[in-house]
Protein backbone atom coordinates (compact mmCIF):
# COMPACT_ATOMS: atom_id res chain seq x y z
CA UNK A 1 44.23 -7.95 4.36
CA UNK A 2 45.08 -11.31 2.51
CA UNK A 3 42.01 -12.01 0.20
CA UNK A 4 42.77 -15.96 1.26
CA UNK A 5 42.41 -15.14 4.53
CA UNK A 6 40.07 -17.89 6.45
CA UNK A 7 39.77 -18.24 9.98
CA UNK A 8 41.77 -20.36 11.69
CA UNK A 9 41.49 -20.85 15.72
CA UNK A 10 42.72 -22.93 18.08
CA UNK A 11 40.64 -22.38 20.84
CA UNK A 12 37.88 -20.32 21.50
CA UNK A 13 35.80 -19.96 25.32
CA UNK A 14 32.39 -19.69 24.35
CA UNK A 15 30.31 -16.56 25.39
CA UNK A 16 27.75 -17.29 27.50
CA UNK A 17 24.61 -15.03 27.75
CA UNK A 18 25.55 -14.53 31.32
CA UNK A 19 26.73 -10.85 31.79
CA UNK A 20 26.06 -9.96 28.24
CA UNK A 21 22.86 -8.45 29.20
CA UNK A 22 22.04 -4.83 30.38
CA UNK A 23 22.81 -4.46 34.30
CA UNK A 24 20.13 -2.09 36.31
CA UNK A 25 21.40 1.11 37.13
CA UNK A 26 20.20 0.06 41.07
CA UNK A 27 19.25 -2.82 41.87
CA UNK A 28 17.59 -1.50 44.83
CA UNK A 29 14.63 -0.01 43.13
CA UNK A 30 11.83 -1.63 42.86
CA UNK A 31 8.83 0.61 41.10
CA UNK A 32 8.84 3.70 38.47
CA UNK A 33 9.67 3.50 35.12
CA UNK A 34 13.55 2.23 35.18
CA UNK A 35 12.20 -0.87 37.04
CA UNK A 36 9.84 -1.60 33.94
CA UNK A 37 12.91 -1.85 32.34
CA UNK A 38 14.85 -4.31 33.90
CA UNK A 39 11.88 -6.50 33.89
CA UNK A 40 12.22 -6.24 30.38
CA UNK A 41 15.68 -6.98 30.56
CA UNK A 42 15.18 -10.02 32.41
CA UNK A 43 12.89 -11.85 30.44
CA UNK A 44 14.85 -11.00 27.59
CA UNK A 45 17.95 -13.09 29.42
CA UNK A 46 15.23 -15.58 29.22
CA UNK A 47 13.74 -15.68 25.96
CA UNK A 48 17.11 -14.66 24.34
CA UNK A 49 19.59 -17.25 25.30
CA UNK A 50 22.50 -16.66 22.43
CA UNK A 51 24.37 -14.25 22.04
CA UNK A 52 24.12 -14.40 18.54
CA UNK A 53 20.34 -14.27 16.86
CA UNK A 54 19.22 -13.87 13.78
CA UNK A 55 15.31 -11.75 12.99
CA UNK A 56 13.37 -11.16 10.08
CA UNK A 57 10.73 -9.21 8.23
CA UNK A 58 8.62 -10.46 5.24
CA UNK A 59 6.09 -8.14 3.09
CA UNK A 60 2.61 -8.79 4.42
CA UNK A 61 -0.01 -11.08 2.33
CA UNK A 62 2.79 -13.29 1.50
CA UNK A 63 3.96 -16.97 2.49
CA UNK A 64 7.40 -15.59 2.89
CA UNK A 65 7.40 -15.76 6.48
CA UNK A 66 10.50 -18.16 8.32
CA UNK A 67 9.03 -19.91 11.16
CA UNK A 68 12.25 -20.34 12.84
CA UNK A 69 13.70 -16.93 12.55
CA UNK A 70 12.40 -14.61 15.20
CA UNK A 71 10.37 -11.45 13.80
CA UNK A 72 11.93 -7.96 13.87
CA UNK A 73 8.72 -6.44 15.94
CA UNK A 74 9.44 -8.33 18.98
CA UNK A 75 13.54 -8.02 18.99
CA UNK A 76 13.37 -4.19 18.42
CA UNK A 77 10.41 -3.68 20.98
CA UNK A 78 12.01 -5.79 23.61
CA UNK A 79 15.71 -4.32 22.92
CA UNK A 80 14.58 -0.56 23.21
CA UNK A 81 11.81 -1.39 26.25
CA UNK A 82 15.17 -3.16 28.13
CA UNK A 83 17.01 0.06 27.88
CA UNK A 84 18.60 1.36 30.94
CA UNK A 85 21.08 3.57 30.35
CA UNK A 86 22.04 4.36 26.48
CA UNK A 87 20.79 3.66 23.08
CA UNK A 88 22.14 5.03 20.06
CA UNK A 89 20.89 4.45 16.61
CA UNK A 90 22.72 5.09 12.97
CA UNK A 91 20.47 4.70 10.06
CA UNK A 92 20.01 5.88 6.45
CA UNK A 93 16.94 7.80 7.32
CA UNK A 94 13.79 7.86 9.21
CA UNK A 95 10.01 7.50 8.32
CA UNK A 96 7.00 6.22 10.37
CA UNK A 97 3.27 6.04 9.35
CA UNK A 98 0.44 6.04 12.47
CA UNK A 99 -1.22 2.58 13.03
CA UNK A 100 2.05 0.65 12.24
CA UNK A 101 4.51 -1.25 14.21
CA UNK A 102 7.14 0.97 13.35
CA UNK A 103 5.00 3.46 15.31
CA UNK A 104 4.93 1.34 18.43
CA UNK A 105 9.12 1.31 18.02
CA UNK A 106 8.52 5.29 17.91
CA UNK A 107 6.51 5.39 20.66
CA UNK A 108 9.43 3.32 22.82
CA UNK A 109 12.12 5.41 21.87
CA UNK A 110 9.80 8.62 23.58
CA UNK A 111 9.59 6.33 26.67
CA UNK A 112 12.94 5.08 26.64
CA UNK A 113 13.65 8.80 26.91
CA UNK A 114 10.95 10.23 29.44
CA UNK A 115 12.60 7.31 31.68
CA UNK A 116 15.95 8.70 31.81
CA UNK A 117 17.46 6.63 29.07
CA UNK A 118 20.54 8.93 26.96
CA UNK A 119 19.71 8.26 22.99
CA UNK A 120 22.01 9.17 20.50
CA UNK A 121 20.15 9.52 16.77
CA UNK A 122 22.33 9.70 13.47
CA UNK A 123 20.48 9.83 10.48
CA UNK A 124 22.32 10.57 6.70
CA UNK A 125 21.94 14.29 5.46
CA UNK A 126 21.03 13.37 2.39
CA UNK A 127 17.68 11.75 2.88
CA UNK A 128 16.82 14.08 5.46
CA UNK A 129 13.79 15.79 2.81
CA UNK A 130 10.32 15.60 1.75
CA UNK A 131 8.70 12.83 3.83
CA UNK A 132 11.87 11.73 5.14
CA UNK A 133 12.21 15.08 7.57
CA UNK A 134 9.07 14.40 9.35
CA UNK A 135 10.40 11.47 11.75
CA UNK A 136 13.91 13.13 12.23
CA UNK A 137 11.73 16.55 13.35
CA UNK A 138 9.82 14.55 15.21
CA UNK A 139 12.28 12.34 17.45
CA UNK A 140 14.46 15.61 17.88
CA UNK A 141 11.48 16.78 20.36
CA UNK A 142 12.00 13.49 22.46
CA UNK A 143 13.48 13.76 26.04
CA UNK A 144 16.86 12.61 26.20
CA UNK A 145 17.15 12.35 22.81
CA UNK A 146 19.86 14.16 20.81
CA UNK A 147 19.78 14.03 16.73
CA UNK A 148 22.66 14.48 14.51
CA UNK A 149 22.71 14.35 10.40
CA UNK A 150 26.15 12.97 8.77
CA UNK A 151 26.84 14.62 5.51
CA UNK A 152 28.97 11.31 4.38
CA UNK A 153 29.26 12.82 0.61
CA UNK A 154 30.82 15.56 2.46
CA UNK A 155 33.01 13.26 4.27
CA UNK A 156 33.84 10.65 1.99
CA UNK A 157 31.74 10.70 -1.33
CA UNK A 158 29.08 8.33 -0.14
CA UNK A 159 26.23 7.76 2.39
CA UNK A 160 25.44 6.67 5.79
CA UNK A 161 24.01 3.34 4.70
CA UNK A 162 24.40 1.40 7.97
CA UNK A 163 21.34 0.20 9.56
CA UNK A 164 22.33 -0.54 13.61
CA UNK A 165 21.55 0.25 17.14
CA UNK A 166 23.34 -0.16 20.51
CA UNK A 167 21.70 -0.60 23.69
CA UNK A 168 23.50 -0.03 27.02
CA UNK A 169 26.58 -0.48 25.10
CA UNK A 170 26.63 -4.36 25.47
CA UNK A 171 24.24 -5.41 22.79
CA UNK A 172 24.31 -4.72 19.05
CA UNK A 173 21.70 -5.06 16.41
CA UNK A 174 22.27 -5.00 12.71
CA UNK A 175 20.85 -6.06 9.30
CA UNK A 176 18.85 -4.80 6.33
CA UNK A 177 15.76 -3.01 8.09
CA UNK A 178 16.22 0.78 7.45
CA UNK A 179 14.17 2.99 10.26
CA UNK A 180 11.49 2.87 8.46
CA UNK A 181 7.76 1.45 8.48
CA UNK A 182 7.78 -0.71 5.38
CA UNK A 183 10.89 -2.27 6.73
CA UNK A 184 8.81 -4.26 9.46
CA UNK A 185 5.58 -4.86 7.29
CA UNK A 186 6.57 -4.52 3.68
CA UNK A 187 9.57 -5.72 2.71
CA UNK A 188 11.75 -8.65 3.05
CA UNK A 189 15.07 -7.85 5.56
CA UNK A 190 17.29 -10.27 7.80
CA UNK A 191 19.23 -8.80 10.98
CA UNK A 192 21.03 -9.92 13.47
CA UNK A 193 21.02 -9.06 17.25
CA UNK A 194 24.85 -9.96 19.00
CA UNK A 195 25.86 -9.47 22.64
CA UNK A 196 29.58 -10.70 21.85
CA UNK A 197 31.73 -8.12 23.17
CA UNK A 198 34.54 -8.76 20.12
CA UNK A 199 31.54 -7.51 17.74
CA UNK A 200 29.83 -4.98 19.99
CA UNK A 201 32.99 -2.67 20.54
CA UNK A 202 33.72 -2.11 16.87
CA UNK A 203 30.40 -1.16 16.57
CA UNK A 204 30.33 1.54 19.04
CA UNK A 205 33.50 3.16 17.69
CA UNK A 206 31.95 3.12 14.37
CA UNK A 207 29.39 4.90 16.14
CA UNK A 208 31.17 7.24 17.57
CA UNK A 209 33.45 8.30 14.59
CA UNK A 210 30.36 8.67 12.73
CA UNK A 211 29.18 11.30 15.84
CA UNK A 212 32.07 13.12 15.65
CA UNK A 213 31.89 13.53 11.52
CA UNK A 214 28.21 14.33 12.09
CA UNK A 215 29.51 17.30 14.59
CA UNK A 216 32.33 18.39 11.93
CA UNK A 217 32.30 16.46 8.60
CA UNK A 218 36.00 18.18 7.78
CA UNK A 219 37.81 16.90 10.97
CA UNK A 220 38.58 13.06 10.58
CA UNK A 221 38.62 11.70 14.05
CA UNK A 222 41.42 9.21 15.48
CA UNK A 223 40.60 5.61 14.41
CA UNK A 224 41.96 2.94 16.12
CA UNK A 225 43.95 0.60 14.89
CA UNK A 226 45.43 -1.37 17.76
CA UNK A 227 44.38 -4.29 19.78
CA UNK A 228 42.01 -5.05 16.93
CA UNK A 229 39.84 -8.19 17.58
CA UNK A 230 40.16 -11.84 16.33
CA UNK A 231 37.32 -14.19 15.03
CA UNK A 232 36.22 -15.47 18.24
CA UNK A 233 33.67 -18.01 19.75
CA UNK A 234 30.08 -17.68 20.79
CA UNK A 235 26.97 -19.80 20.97
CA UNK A 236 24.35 -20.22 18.25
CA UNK A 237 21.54 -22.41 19.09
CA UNK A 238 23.45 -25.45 20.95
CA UNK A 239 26.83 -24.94 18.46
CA UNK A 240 30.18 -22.72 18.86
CA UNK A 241 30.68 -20.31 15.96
CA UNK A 242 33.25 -18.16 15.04
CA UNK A 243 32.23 -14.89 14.19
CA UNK A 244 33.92 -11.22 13.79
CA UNK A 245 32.97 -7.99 12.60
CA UNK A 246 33.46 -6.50 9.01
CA UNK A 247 32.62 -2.98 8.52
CA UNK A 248 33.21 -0.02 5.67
CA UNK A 249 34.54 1.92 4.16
CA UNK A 250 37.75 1.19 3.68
CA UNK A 251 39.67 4.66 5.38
CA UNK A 252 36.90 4.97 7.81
CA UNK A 253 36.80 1.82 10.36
CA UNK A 254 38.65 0.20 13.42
CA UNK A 255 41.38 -1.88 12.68
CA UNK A 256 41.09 -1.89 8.98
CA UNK A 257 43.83 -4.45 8.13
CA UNK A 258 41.41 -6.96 10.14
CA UNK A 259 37.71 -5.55 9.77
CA UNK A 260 37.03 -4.17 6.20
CA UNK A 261 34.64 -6.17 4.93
CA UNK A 262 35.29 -5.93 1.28
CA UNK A 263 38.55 -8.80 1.92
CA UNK A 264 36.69 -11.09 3.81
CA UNK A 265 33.92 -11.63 1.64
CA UNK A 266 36.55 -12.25 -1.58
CA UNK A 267 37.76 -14.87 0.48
CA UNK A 268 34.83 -16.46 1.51
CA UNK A 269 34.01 -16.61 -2.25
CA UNK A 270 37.52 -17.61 -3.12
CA UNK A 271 37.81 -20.54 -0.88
CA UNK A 272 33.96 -22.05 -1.30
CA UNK A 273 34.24 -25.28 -2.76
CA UNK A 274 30.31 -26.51 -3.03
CA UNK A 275 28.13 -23.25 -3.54
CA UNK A 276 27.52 -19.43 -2.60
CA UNK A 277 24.26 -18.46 -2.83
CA UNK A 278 23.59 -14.81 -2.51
CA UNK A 279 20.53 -12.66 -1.28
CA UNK A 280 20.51 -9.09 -2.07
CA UNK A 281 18.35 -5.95 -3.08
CA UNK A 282 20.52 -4.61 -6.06
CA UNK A 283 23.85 -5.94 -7.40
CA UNK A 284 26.23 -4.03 -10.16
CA UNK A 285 29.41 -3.73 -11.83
CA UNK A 286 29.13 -0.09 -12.22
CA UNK A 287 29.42 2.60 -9.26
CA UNK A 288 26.95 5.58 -8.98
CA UNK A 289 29.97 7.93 -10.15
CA UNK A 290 30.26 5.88 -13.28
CA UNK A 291 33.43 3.95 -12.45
CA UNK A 292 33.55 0.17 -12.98
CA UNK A 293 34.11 -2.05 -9.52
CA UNK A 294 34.64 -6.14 -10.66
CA UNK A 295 36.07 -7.18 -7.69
CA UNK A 296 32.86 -9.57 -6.69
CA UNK A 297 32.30 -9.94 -9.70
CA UNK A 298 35.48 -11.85 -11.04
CA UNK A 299 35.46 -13.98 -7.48
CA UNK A 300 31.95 -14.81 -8.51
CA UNK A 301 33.15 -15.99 -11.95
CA UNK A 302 35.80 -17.55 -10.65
CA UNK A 303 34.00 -19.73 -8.12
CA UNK A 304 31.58 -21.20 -11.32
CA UNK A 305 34.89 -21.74 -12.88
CA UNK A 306 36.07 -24.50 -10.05
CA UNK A 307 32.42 -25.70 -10.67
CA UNK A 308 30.89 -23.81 -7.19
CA UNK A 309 27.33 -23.91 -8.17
CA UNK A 310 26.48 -20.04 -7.92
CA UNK A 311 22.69 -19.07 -7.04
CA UNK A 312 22.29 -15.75 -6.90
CA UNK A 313 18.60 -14.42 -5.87
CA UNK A 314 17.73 -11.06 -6.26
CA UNK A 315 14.83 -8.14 -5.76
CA UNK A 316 12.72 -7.13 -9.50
CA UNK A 317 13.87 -3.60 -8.54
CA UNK A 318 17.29 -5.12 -10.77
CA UNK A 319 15.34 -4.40 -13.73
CA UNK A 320 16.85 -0.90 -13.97
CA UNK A 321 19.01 -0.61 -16.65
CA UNK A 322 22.39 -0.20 -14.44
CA UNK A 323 21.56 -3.70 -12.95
CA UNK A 324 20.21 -6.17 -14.98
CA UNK A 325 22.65 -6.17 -17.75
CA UNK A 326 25.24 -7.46 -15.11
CA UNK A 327 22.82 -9.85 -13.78
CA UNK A 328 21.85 -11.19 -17.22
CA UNK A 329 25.56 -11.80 -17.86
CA UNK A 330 26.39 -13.65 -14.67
CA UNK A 331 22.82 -15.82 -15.77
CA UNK A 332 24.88 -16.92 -19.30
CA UNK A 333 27.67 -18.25 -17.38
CA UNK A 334 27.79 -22.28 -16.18
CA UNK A 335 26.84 -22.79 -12.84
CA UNK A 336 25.65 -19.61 -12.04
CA UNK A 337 21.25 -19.34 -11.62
CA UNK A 338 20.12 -16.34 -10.78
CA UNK A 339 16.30 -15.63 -10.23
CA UNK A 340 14.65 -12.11 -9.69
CA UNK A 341 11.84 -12.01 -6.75
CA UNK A 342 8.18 -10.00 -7.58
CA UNK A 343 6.10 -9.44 -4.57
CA UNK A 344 2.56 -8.74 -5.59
CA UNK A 345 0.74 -5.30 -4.78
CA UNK A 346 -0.85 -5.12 -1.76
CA UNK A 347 -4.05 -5.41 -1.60
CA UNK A 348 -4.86 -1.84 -0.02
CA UNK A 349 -3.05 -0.50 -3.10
CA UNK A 350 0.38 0.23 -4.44
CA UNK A 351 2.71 0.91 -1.69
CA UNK A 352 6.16 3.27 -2.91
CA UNK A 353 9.29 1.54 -1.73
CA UNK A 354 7.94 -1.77 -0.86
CA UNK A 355 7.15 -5.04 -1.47
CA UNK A 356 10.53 -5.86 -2.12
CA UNK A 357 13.34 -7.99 -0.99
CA UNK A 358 16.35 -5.82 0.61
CA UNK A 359 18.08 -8.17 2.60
CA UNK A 360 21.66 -8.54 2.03
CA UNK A 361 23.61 -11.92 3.35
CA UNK A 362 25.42 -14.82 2.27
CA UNK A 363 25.76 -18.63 2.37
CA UNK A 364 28.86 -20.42 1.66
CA UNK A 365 28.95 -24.50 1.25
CA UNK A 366 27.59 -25.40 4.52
CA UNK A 367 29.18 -23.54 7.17
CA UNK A 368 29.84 -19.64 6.46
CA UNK A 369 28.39 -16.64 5.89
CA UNK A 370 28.18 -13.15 5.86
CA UNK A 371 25.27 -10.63 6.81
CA UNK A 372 25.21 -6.87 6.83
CA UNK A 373 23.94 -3.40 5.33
CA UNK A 374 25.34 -3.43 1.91
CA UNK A 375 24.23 -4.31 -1.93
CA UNK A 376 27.03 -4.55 -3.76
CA UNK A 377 28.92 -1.94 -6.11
CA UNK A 378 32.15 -0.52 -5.00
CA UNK A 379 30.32 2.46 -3.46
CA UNK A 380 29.24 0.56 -0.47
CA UNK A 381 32.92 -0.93 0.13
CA UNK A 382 34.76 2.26 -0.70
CA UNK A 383 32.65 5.49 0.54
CA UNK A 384 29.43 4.50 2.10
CA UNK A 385 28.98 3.27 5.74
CA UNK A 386 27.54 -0.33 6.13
CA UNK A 387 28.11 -2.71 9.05
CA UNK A 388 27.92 -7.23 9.13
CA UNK A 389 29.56 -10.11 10.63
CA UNK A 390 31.19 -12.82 9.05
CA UNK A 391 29.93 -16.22 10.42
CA UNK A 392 31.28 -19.88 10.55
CA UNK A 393 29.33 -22.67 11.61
CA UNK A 394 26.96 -24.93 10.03
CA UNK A 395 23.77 -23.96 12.63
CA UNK A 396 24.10 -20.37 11.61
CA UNK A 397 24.55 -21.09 7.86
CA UNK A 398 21.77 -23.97 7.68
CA UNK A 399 19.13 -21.43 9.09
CA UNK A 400 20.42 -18.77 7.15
CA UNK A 401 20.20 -20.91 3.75
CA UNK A 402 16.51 -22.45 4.57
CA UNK A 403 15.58 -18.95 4.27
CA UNK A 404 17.59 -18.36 1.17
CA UNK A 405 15.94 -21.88 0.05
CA UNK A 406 12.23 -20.71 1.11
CA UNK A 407 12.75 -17.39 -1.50
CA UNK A 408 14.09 -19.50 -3.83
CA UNK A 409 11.49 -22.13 -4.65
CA UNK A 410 8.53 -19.58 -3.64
CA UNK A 411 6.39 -18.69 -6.19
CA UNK A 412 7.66 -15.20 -6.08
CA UNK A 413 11.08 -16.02 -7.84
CA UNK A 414 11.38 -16.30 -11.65
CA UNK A 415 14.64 -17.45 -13.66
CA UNK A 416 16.54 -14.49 -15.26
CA UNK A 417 16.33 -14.80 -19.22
CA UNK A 418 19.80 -13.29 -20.68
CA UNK A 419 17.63 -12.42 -23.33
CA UNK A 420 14.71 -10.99 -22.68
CA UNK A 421 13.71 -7.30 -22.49
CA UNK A 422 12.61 -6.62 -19.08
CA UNK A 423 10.39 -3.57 -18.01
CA UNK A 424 11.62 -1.34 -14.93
CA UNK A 425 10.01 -2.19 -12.04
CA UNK A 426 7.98 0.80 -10.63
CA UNK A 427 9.12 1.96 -7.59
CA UNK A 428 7.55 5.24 -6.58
């Protein structure tokens, strides 16, 4: 793909929410457990009217919260509780903890089943140990309910690090949140929740690619590559966007030439003109095998150059050696300010893995963006799994920058000093 690629439509018929929601499997029925669900699924027609949303999480005891971003809790509840027919779930790993409202999620999965529902569960190979082996164990036992591991280093040298689920094939949600407990309570994580058709089918043959390497990790399934989809139109809060699906890794996604993410995000940097302000967990020039990857890098350079003012806002866990020399560098350079974020113990205690921001999106002058599973090193463009969507219009982008903004000014987020000595964050 051209790296100065930018959409470019004519015309686009805005998707309605009409249809895009799951049908009952007979309408005739009135009582039992499948009828629970399409009462679900009709007040969420109701109380979801886009087909393009964005949710949130923030880490408890903080003022991090985004009033006008709906929380994860009640999109994840509502989207499993709707079921009908399918759901199936690709994530890193799997962990719960008992009084939590990842356990409620838990809990609706095991009815989702015991109601006839067909769930699919992949989960990466590597984190399947210690803790991380209890859930999977666990879920494996659920009716209906069939669990795969995907040995991706096996595959491709990386790891499963998409974070998705499909329900009923028709609607898609994606973002930061792993499957995991802290995810909803503890840490701070954007998603998205899309019943455009155009980004729903790549999705599910992502999915299903990833089944069939889960089955047989030596046997690389047909991909297609045909009949791959354009940007297209759909509704955000009163305005027509253009959105489209970009996936990795490169080798291992639908129409590649159209959907690798890796392109469209150099060109969204490449062709900013105001500012790109970035929101991420971890960001490096050097790849876990020890090769270099500048690629983002040099477009972030590059945009300062034309006088772009860069912000880029990260989590303290980039005090680890392999991070925060490249963020100190990028803090030297004109117009880029980058800031670190510290979220305070909890007051129970010190919480492993948590308290952290992991979200991953974008914001580009006042009418783009980008949100999906990936920090960024060349790992997660080149041999991990992660899933987004690229986004134009200025609804989507203002509400995803307020957030951005609300981080930024909080009194959680400190200045980077290119010259200070910074202690590693604990993490564990």
């Amino acid at each position: 793909m051209n790296r100065q690629m930018i959409f470019s439509l004519a015309a686009f018929f805005v998707m309605g929410c009409a249809g895009s929601h799951p049908s009952p499997k007979d309408s005739s029925s009135s009582d039992g457990p499948n009828s629970q669900a399409q009462a679900v699924a009709a007040a969420s027609a109701s109380l979801y009217t886009d087909p393009i949303m964005l949710f949130e999480s923030w880490p408890s005891e903080t003022t991090l919260d985004n009033p006008h971003i709906t929380d994860v809790e009640e999109v994840w509840l509502n989207a499993i509780r709707s079921a009908q027919q399918t759901i199936d779930f690709s994530h890193y790993y799997a962990i719960t903890a008992p009084n939590t409202t990842h356990e409620k999620v838990v809990n609706a999965i095991k009815e989702a089943g015991q109601r006839g529902v067909k769930i699919r569960f992949i989960v990466d190979t590597s984190m399947n140990r210690d803790d991380n082996a209890e859930l999977p164990a666990l879920l494996a036992t659920f009716p209906n309910l069939e669990l795969r591991f995907i040995d991706y280093r096996q595959v491709i040298g990386g790891v499963q690090h998409a974070k998705y689920f499909i329900v009923d094939g028709k609607t898609a949600y994606l973002g930061s949140q792993n499957f995991d407990w802290r995810s909803l309570e503890e840490i701070a994580e954007m998603g998205v929740r899309m019943t455009v058709p155009e980004l729903v089918t790549p999705l599910i043959e992502t999915f299903e690619i990833d089944w069939q390497l889960a089955a047989d990790p030596t046997k690389i399934p047909q991909i297609n590559q045909t009949n791959c989809p354009a940007p297209v139109a759909a509704a955000y809060h009163g305005e027509t966007i253009e959105v489209i699906a970009a996936l990795s890794p490169k080798g291992l996604i639908p129409c590649e030439d159209v959907l690798w993410d890796l392109p469209m995000i150099l060109s969204l940097i490449d062709n900013a003109t105001q500012s790109v302000d970035l929101q991420l967990m971890t960001y490096a020039t050097e790849n876990y095998d020890k090769t270099t990857f500048f690629d983002l890098d040099e477009a972030l350079i590059r945009a300062a150059g034309r006088g772009v003012r860069v912000r880029l806002l990260f989590s303290d866990w980039s005090t680890r050696p392999k991070h925060i020399g490249d963020l100190q560098r990028l803090a030297r350079i004109d117009s880029i300010e980058a800031k670190m974020v510290t979220i305070p113990e909890h007051s129970s205690g010190f919480v492993p893995f948590s308290r952290v921001i992991h979200s991953k999106f974008m914001v580009i002058d006042n009418n783009a963006a980008w949100i999906g599973t990936s920090n960024w090193s060349g790992d997660y463009f080149y041999t991990s799994r992660n899933v987004g969507i690229v986004v134009r219009g200025e609804r989507f982008n203002r509400d995803l920058r307020q957030s951005f903004d609300h981080y930024w000014s909080s009194e959680y987020a400190h200045t980077v000093d290119p010259d200070a000595t910074y202690p590693v964050k604990k993490r564990n």
